[in-house]
Protein backbone atom coordinates (compact mmCIF):
# COMPACT_ATOMS: atom_id res chain seq x y z
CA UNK A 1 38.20 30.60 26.86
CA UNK A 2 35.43 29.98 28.74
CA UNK A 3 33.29 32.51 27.20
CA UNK A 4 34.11 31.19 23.73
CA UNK A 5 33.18 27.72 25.19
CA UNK A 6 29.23 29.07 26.11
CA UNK A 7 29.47 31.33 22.83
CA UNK A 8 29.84 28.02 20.68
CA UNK A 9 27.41 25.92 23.23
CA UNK A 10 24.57 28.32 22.67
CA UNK A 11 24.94 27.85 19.14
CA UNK A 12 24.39 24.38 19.07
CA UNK A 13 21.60 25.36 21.25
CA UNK A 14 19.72 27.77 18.92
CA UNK A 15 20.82 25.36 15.75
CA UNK A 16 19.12 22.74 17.04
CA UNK A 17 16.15 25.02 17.85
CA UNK A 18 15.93 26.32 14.45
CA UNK A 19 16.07 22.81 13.14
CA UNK A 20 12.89 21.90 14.94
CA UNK A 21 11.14 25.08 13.72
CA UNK A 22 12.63 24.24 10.23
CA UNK A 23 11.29 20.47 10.58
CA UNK A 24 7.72 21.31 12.06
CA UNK A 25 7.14 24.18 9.20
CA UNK A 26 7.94 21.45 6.36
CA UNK A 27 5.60 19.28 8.28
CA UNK A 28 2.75 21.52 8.27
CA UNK A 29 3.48 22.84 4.70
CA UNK A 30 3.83 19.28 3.02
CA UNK A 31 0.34 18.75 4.63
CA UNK A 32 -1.48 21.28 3.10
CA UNK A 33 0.14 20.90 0.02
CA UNK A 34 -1.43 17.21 0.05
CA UNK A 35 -4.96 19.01 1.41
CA UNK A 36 -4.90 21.48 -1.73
CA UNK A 37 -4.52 18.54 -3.94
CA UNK A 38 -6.80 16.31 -2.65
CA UNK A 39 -9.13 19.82 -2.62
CA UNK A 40 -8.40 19.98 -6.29
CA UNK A 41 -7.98 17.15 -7.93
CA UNK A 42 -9.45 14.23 -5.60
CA UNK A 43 -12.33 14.15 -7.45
CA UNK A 44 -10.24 12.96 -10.76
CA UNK A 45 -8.46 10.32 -8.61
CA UNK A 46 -9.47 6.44 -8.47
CA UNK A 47 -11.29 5.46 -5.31
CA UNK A 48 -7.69 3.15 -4.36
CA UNK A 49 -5.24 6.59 -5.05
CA UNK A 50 -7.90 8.77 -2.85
CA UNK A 51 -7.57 6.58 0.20
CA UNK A 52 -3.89 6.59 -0.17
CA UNK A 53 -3.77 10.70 -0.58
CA UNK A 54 -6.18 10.63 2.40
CA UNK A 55 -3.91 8.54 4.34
CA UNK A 56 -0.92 10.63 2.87
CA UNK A 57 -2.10 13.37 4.25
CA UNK A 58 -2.09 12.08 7.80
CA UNK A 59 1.30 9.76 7.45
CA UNK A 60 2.95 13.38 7.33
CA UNK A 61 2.61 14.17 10.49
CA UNK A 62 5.82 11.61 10.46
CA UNK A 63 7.97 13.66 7.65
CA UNK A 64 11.52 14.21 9.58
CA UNK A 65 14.50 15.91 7.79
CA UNK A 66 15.46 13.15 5.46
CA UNK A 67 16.22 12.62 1.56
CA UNK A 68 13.26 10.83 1.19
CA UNK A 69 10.75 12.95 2.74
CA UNK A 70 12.54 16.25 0.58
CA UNK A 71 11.92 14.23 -2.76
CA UNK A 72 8.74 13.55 -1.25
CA UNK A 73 7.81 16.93 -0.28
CA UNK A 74 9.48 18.67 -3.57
CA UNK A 75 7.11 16.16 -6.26
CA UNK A 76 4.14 16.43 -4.79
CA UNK A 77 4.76 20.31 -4.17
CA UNK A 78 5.60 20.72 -7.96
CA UNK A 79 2.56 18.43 -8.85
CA UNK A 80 0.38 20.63 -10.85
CA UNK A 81 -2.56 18.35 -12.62
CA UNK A 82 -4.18 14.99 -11.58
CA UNK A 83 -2.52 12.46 -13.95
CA UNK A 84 0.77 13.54 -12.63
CA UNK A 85 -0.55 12.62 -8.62
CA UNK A 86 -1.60 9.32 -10.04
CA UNK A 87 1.65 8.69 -11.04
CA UNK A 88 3.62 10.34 -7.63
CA UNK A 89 0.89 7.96 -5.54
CA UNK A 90 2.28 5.27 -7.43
CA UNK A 91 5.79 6.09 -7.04
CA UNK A 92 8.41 4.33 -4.52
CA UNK A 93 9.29 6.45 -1.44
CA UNK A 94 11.37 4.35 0.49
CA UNK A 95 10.75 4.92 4.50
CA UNK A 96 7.23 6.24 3.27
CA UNK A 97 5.19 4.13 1.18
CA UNK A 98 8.03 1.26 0.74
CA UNK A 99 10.17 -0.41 2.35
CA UNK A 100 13.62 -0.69 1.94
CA UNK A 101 15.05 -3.52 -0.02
CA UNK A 102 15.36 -6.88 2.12
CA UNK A 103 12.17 -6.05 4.22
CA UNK A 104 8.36 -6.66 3.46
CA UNK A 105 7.50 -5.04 -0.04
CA UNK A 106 4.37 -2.67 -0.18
CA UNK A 107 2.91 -5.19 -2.77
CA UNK A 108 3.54 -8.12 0.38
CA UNK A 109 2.42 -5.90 2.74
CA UNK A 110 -0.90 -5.18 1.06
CA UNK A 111 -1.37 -8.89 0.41
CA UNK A 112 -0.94 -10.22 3.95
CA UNK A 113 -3.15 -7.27 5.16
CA UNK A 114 -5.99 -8.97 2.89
CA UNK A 115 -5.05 -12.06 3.95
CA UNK A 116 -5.36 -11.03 7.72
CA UNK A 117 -8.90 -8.70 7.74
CA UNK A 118 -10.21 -12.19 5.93
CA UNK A 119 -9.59 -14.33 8.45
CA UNK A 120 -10.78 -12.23 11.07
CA UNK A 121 -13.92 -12.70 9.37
CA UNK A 122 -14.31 -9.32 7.84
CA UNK A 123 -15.95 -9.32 3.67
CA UNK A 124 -13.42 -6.97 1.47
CA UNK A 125 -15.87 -6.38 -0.62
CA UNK A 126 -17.50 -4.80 2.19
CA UNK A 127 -13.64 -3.01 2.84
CA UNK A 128 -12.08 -2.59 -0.60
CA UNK A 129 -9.81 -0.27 -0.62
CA UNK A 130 -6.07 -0.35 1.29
CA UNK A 131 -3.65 2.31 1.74
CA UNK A 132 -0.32 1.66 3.32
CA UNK A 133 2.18 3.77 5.03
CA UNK A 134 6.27 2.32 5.49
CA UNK A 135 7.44 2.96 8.92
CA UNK A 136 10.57 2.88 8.11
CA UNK A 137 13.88 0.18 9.22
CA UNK A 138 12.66 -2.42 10.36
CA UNK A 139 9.59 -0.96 12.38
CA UNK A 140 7.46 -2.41 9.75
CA UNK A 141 4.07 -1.30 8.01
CA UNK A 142 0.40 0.87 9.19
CA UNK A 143 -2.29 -0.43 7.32
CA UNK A 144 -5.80 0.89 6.45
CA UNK A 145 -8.59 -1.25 5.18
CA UNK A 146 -11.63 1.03 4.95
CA UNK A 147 -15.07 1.14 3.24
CA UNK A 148 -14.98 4.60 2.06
CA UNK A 149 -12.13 6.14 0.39
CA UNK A 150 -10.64 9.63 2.32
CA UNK A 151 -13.23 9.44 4.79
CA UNK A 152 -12.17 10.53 8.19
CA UNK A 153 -15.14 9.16 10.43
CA UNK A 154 -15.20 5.92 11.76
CA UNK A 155 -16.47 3.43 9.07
CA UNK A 156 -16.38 -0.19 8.62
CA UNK A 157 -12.99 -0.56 7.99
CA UNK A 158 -9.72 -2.24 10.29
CA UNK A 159 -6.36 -0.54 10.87
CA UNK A 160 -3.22 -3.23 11.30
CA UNK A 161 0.36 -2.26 12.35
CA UNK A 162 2.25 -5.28 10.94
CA UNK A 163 6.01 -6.35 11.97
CA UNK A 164 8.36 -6.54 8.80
CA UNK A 165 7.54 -10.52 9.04
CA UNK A 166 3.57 -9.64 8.24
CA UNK A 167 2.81 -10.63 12.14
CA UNK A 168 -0.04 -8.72 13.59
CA UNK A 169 1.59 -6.06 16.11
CA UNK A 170 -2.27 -4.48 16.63
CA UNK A 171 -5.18 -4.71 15.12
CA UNK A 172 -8.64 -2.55 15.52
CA UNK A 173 -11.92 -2.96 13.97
CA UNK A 174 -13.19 0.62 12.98
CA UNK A 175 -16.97 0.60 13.10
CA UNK A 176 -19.73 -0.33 15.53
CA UNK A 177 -19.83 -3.50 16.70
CA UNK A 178 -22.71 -6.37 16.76
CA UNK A 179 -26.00 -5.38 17.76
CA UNK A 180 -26.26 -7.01 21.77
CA UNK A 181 -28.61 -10.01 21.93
CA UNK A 182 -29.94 -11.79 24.31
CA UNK A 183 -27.52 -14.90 24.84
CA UNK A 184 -24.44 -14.61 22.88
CA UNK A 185 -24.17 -17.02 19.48
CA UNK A 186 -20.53 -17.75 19.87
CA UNK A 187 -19.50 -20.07 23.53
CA UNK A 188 -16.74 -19.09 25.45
CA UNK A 189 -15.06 -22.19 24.50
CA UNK A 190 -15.33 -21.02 21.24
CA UNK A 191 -14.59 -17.55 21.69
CA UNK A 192 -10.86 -18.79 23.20
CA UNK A 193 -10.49 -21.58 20.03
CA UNK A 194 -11.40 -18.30 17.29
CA UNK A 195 -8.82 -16.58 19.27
CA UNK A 196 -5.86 -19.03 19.43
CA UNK A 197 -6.31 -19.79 16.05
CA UNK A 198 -5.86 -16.25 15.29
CA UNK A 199 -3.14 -15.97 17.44
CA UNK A 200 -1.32 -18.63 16.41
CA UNK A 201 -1.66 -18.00 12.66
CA UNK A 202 -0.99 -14.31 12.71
CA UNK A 203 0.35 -13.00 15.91
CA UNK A 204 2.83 -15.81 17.51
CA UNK A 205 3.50 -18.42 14.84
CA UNK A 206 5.66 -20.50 17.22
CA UNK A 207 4.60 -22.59 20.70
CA UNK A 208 1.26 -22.99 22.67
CA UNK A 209 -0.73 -20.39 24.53
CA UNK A 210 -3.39 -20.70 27.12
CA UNK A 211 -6.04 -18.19 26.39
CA UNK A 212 -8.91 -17.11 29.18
CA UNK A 213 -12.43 -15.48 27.90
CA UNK A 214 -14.13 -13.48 29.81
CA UNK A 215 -17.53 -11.92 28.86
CA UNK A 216 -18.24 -8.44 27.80
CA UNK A 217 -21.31 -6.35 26.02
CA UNK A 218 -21.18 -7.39 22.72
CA UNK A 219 -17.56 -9.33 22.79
CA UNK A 220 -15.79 -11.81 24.94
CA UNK A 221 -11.89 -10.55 26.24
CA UNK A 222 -10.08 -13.47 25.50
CA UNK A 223 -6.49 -13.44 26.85
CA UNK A 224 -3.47 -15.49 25.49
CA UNK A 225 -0.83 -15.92 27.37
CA UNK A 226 2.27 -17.73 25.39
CA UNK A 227 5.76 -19.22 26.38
CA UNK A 228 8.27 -16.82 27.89
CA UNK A 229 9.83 -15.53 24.63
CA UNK A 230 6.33 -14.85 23.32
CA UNK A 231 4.46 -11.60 23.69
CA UNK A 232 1.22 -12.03 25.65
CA UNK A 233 -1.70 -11.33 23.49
CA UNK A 234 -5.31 -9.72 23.96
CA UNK A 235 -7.89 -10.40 21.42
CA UNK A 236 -12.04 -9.22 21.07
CA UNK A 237 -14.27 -11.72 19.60
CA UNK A 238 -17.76 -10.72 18.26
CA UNK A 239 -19.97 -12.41 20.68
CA UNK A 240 -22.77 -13.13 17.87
CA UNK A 241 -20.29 -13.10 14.24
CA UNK A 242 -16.90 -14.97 15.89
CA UNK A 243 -15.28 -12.09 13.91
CA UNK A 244 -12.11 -10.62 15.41
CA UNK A 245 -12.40 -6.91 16.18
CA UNK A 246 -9.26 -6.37 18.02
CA UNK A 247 -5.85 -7.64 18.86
CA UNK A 248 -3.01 -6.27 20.97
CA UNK A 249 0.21 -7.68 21.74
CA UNK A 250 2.11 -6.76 25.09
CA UNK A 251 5.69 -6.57 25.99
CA UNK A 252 6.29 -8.64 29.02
C-alpha cells in the first residue's frame, strides 16, 4: 500500500515537472515566433503595430498554460504574411492585450496613459506611440510610451503600471534626465506642490498628504506621506522642467 502510495506521489511529482518544461518551451517558442515576424515583416508594419510586436515580444515572458495564451500562441504561429499580423495585433486577447469585461478597456487604458505622461509634463508628440500589455484579473495594465517604435535602448519614453481604476501604481521616465545647472529653476516649495498635485490627481485621489523634498543632482525626492489607508508615495521632480520623472507607491 505504501509503495503504491510513493508510486502515485512521484507521479504527481514528475507531472508537475514536465508541466514546467512543457510551459517554459511554449514560452521560449512563442517568443521567437514573434522575433521571426517582427524579422520578417516589421518593416511592412505601422510605426503603432511595431511597438506593440516589440512589446509582444517581451510581454511573453508572462505566457502561462491558459486558453488565451494557446489561441494566442496558435494565430500568431500560423501567421504567414504582414496584413494578417496587422489584424492579430489588433485582435482581443483577453488577460493579454485586454482586459476582461467589467475592468479598464485597452482603449481606457491607452487614454488615461496619455492623459497621465501629459501631466507629468512630458510632449507626446515627442512620445507617440503606446503599446499596452493586460495583466490579467484585476492586477491591471503595463504601459509603454516611447519615442521610437521596437527600440530596446533607453529612449525618451515613460513606462506606467496602472491599477484597473487608471491610478498610477509606478511610473519611470526612460531617458536622461535635465542637464545639471547651477541653482535649480524649480523651489523646493514647488517641487512638493508639482508633486501633491500629481499625487493627488493620479496616485491617491482621496485625503491630504504631507510631502517632504529633499534635493538631489538633477531632481528633488519629494516624499508624500498620506492618511493611514493610503499608500505612501515617492515622486522625482525635474529640478529645472517641474516634469515628473518618477513615481512609486509603497505598501505600508
Amino acid at each position: 500500500m505504501k509503495r503504491l502510495v510513493l508510486v502515485a506521489l512521484l507521479c504527481v511529482l514528475l507531472g508537475a515537472v514536465a508541466f514546467a518544461e512543457t510551459e517554459d518551451e511554449a514560452r521560449v517558442a512563442l517568443q521567437n515566433t514573434l522575433m521571426e515576424l517582427e524579422e520578417t515583416y516589421g518593416a511592412e508594419l505601422l510605426p503603432e503595430e511595431q511597438m506593440q510586436l516589440s512589446f509582444l515580444i517581451d510581454w511573453a515572458d508572462r505566457y502561462v498554460e491558459s486558453e488565451q495564451w494557446a489561441q494566442f500562441a496558435e494565430d500568431f504561429g500560423q501567421c504567414q504574411d504582414a496584413q494578417k499580423l496587422s489584424e492579430l495585433l489588433n485582435t482581443d486577447y483577453m488577460g493579454i492585450n485586454q482586459a476582461e469585461e467589467g475592468l479598464m478597456q485597452r482603449e481606457e487604458a491607452r487614454q488615461r496613459s496619455i492623459e497621465i505622461v501629459q501631466a507629468a509634463g512630458f510632449d507626446l508628440e515627442q512620445m507617440p506611440y503606446v503599446s499596452l500589455g493586460s495583466k490579467g484579473g484585476w492586477n491591471g495594465w503595463e504601459v509603454r510610451v516611447s519615442q521610437i517604435p521596437g527600440e530596446e535602448q533607453r529612449t525618451p519614453g515613460v513606462m506606467l503600471d496602472l491599477a484597473n481604476d487608471g491610478a498610477v501604481r509606478y511610473m519611470e521616465y526612460l531617458g536622461e534626465p535635465t542637464e545639471a545647472a547651477i541653482g535649480a529653476a524649480i523651489s523646493e516649495q514647488q517641487a512638493q506642490e508639482i508633486a501633491l498635485a500629481f499625487m493627488t490627481q493620479y496616485v491617491n485621489a482621496e485625503g491630504e498628504a504631507a510631502c517632504t523634498a529633499q534635493a538631489e543632482d538633477s531632481h528633488w525626492k519629494v516624499t508624500c506621506e498620506g492618511q493611514a489607508d493610503q499608500q505612501p508615495c515617492e515622486v522625482w521632480i525635474d529640478n529645472q522642467t517641474g516634469a515628473v520623472l518618477l513615481v512609486e507607491t509603497f505598501t505600508r
